[in-house]
PDB file of N, CA and C in Angstrom:
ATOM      1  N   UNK A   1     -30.098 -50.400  63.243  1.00  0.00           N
ATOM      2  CA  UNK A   1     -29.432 -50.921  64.429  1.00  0.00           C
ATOM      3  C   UNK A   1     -29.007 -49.779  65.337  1.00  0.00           C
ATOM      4  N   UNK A   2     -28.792 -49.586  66.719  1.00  0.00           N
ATOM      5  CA  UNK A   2     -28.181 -48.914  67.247  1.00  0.00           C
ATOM      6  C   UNK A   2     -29.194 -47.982  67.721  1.00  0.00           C
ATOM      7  N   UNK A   3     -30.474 -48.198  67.600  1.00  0.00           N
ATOM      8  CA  UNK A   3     -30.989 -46.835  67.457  1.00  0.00           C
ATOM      9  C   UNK A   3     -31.534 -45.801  66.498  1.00  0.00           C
ATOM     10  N   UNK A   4     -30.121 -46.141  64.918  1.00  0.00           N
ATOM     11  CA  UNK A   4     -30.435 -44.855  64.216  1.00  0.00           C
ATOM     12  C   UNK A   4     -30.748 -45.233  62.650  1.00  0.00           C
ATOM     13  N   UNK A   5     -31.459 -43.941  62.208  1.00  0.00           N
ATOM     14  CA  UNK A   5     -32.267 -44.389  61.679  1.00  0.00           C
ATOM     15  C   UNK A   5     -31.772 -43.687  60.231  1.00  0.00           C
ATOM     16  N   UNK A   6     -31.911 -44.070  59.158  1.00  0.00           N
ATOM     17  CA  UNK A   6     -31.766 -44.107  57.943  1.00  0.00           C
ATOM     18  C   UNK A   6     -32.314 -42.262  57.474  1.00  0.00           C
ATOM     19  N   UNK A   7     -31.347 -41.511  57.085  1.00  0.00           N
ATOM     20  CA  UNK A   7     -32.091 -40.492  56.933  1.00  0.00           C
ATOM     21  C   UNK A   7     -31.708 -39.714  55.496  1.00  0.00           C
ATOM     22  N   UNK A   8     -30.622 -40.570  54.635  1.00  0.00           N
ATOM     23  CA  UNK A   8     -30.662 -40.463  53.601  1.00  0.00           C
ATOM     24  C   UNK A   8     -29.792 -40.897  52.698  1.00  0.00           C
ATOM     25  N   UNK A   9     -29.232 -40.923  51.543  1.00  0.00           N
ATOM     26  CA  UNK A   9     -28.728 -41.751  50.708  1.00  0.00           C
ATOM     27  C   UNK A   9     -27.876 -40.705  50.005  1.00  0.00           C
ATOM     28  N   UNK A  10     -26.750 -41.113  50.082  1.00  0.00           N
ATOM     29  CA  UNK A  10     -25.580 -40.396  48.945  1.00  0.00           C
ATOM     30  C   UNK A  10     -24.955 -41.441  47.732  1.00  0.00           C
ATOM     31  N   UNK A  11     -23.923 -40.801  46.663  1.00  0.00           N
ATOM     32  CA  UNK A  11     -23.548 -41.901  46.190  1.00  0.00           C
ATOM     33  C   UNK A  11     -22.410 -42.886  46.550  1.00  0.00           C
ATOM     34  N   UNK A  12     -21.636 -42.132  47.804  1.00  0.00           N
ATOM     35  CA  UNK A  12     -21.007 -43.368  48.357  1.00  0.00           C
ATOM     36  C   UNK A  12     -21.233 -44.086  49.359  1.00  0.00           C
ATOM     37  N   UNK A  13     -22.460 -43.795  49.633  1.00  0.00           N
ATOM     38  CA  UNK A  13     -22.671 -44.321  51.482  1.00  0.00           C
ATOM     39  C   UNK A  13     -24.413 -44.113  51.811  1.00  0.00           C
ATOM     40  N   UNK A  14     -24.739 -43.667  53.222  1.00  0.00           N
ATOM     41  CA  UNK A  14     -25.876 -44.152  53.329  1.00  0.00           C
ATOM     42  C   UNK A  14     -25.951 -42.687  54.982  1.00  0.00           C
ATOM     43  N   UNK A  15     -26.579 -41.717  55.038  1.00  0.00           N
ATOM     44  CA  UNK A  15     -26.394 -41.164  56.124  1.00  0.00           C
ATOM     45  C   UNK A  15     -27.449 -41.571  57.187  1.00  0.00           C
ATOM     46  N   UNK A  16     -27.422 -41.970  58.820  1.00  0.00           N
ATOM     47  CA  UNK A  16     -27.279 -42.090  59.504  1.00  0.00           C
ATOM     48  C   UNK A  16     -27.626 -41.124  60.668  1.00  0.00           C
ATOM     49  N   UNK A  17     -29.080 -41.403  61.489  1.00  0.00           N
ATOM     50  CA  UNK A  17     -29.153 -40.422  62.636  1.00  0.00           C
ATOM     51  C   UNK A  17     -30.374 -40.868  64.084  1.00  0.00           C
ATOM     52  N   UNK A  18     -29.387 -40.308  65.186  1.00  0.00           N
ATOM     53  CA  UNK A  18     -29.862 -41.170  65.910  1.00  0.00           C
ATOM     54  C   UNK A  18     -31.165 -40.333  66.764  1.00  0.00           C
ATOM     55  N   UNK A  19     -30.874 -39.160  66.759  1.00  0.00           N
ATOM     56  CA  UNK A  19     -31.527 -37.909  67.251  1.00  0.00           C
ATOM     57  C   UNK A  19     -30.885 -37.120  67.785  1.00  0.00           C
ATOM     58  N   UNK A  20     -29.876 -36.857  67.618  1.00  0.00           N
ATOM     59  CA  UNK A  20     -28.293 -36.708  68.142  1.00  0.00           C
ATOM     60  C   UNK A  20     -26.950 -36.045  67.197  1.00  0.00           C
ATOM     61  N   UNK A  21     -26.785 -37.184  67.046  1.00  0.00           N
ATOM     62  CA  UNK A  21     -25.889 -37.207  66.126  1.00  0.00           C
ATOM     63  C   UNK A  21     -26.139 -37.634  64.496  1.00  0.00           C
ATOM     64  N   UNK A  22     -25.461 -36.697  64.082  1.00  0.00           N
ATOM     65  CA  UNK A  22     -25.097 -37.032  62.500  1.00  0.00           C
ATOM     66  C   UNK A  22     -24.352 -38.289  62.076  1.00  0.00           C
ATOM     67  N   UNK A  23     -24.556 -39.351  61.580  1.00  0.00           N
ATOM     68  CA  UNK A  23     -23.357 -40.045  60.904  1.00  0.00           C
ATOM     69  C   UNK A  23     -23.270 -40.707  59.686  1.00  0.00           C
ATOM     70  N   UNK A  24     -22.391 -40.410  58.622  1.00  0.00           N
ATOM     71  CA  UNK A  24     -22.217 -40.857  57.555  1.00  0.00           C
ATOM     72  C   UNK A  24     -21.610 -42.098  57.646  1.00  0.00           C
ATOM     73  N   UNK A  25     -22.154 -43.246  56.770  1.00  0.00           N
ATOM     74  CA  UNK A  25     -21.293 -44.200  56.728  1.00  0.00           C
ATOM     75  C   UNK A  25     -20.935 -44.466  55.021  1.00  0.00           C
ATOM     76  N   UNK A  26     -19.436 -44.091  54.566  1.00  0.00           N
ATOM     77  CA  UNK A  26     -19.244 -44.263  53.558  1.00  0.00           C
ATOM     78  C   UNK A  26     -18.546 -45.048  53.068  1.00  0.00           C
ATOM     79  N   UNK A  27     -18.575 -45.535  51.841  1.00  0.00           N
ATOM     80  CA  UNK A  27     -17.896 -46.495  50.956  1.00  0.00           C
ATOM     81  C   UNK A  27     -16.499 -46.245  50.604  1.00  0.00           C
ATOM     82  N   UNK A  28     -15.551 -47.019  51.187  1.00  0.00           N
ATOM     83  CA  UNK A  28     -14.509 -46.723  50.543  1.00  0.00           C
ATOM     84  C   UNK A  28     -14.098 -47.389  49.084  1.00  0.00           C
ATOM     85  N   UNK A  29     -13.205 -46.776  48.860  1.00  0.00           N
ATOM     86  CA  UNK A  29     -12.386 -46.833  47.334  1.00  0.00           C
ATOM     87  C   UNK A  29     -11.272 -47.325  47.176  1.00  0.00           C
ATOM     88  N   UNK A  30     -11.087 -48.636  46.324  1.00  0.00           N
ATOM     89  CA  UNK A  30     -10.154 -49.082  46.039  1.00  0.00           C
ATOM     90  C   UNK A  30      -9.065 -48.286  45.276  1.00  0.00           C
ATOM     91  N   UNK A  31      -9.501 -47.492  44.568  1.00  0.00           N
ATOM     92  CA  UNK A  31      -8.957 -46.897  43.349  1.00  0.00           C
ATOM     93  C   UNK A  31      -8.904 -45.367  43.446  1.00  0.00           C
ATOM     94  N   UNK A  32      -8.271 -44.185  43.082  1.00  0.00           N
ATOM     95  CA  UNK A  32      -8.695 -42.972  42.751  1.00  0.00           C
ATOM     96  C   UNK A  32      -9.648 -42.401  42.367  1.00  0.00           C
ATOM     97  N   UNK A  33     -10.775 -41.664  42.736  1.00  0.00           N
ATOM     98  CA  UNK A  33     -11.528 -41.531  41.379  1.00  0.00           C
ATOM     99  C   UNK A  33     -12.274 -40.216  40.819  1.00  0.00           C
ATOM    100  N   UNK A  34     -10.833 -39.511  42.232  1.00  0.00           N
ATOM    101  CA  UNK A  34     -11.309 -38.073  41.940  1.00  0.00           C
ATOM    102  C   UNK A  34     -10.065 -36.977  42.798  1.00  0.00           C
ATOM    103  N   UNK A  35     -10.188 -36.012  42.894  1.00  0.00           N
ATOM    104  CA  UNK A  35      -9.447 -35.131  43.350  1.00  0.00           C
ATOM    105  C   UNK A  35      -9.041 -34.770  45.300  1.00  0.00           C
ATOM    106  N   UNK A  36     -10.463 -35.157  45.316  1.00  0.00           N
ATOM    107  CA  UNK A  36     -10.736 -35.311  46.922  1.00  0.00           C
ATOM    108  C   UNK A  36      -9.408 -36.520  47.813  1.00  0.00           C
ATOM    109  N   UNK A  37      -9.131 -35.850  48.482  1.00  0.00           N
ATOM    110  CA  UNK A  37      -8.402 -37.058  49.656  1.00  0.00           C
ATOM    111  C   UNK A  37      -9.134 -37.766  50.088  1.00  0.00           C
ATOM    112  N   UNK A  38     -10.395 -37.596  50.258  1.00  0.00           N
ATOM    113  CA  UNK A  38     -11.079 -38.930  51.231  1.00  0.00           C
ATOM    114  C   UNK A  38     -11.102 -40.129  50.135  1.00  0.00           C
ATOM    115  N   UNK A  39     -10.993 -39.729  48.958  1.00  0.00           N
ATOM    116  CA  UNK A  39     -11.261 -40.739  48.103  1.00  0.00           C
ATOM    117  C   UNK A  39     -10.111 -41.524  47.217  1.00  0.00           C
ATOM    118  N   UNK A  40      -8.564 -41.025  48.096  1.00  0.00           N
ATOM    119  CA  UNK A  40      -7.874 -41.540  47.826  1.00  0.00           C
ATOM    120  C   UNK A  40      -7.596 -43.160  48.944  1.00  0.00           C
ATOM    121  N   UNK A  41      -6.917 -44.248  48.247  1.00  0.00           N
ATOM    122  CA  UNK A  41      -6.747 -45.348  48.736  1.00  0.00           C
ATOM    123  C   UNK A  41      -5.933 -45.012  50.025  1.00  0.00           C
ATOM    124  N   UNK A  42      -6.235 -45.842  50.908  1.00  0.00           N
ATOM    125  CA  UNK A  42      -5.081 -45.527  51.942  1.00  0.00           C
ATOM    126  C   UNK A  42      -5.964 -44.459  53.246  1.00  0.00           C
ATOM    127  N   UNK A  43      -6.700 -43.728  52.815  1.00  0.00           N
ATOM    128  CA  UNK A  43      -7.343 -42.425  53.560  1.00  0.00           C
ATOM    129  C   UNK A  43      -7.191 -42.526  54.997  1.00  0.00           C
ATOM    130  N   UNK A  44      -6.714 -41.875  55.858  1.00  0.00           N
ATOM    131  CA  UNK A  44      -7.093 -42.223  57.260  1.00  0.00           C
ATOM    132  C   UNK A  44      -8.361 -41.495  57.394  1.00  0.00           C
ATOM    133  N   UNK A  45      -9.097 -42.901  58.819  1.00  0.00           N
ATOM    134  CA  UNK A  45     -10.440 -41.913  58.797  1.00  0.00           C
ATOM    135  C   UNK A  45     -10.916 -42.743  59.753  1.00  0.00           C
ATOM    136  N   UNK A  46     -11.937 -42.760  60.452  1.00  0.00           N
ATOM    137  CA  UNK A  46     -12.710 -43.999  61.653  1.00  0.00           C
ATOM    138  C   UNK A  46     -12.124 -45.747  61.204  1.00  0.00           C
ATOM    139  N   UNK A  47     -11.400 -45.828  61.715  1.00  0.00           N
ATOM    140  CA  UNK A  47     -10.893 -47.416  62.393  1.00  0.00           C
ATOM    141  C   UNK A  47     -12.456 -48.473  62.165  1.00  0.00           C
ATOM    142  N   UNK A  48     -12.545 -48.125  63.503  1.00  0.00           N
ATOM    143  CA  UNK A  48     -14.147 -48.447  63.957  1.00  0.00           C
ATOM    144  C   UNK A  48     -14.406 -47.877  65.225  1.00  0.00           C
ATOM    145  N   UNK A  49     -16.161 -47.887  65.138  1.00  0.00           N
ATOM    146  CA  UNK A  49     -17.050 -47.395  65.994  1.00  0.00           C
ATOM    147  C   UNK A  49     -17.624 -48.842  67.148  1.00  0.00           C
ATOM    148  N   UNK A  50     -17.406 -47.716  67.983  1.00  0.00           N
ATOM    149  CA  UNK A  50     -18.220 -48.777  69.162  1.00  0.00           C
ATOM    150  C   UNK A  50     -19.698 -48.244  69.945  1.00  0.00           C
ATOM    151  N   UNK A  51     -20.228 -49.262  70.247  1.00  0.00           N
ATOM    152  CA  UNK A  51     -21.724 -48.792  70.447  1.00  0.00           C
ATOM    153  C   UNK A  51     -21.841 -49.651  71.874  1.00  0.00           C
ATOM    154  N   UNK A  52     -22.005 -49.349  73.153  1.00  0.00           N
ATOM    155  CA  UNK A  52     -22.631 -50.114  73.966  1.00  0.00           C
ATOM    156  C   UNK A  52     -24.012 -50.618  73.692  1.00  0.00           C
ATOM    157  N   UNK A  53     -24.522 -51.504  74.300  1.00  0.00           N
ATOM    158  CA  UNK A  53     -25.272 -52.587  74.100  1.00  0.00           C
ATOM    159  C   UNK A  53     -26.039 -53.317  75.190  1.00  0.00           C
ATOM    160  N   UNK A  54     -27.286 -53.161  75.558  1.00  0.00           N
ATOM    161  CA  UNK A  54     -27.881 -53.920  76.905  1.00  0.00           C
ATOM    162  C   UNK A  54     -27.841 -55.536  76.608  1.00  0.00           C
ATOM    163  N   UNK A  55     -27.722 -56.053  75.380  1.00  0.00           N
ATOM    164  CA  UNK A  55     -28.085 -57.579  75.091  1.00  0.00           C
ATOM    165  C   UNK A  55     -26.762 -57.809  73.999  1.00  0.00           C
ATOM    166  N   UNK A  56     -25.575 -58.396  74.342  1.00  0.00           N
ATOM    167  CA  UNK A  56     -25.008 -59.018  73.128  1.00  0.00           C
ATOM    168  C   UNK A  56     -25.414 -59.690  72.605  1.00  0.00           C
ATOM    169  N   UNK A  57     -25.646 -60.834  72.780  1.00  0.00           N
ATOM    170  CA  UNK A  57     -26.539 -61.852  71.985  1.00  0.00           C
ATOM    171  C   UNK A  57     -27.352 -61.415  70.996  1.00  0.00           C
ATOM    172  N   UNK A  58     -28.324 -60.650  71.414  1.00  0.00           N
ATOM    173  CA  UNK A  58     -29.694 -60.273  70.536  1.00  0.00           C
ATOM    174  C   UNK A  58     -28.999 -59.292  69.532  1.00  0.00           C
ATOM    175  N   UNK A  59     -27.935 -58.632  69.887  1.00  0.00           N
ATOM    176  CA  UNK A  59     -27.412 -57.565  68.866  1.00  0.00           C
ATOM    177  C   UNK A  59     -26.330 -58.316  67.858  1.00  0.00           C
ATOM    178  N   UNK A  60     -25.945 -59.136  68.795  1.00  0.00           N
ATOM    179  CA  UNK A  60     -24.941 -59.885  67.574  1.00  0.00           C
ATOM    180  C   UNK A  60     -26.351 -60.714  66.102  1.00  0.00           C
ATOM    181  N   UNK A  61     -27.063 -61.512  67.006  1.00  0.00           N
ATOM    182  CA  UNK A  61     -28.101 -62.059  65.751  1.00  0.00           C
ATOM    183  C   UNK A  61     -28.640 -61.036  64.883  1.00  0.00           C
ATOM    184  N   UNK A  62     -29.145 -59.877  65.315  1.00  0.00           N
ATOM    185  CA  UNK A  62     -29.515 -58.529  64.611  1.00  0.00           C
ATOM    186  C   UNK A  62     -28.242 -58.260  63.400  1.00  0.00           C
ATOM    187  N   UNK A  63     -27.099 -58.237  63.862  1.00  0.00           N
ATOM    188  CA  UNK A  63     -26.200 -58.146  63.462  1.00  0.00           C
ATOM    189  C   UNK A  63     -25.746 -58.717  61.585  1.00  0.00           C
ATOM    190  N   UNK A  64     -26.007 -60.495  62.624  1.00  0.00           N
ATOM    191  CA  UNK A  64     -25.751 -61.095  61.782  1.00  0.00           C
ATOM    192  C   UNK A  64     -26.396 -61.299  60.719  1.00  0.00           C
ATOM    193  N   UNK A  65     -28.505 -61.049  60.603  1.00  0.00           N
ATOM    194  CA  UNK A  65     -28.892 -60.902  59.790  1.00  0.00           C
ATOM    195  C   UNK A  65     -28.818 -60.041  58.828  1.00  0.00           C
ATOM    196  N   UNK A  66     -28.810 -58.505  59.439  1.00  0.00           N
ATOM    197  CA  UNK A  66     -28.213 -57.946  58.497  1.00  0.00           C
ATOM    198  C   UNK A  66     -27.182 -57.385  57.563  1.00  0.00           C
ATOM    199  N   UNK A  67     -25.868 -58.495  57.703  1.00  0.00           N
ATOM    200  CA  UNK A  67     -25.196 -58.598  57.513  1.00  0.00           C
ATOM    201  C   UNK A  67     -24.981 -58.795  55.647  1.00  0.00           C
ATOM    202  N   UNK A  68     -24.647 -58.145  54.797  1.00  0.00           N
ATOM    203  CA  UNK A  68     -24.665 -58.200  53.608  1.00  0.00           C
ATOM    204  C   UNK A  68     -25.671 -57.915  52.969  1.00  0.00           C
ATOM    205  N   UNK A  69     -26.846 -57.345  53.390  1.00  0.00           N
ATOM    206  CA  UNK A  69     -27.753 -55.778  53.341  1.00  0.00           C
ATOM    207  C   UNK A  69     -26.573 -54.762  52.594  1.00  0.00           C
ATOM    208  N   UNK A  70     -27.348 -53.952  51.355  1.00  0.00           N
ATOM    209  CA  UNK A  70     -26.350 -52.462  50.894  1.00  0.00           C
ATOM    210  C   UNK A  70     -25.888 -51.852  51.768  1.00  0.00           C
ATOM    211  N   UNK A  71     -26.622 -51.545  52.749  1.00  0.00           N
ATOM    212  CA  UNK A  71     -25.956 -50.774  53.632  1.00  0.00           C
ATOM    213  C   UNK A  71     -25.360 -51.048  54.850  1.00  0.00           C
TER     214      UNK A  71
END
């Protein structure tokens, strides 16, 4: 979606690129499960992302199909 394209796979997430930009999209954690802060509960970190769009419609149905896809 968006443009970007699948450019590789970690174990919490899925990385993300548009030709541009870098972006990770990762899994958060209910639980502790390591030493790292990002992986503590609570983490501050991206809210959410916004993407302009020439067609809502067509991006929302895009959307919605892939909606509950792993990634």
């Amino acid at each position: 979606m968006f443009g970007l394209e699948e450019v590789g796979l970690a174990r919490s997430g899925v990385y993300l690129l548009d030709g541009y930009i870098n972006l990770a999209r990762l899994k958060s954690n209910e639980n502790v499960t390591s030493e790292s802060p990002r992986e503590t509960p609570g983490y501050p970190g991206i809210d959410h992302l916004g993407f302009q769009v020439d067609n809502l419609e067509e991006t929302t149905t895009e959307l919605e199909k892939q909606e509950g896809s792993t990634h």
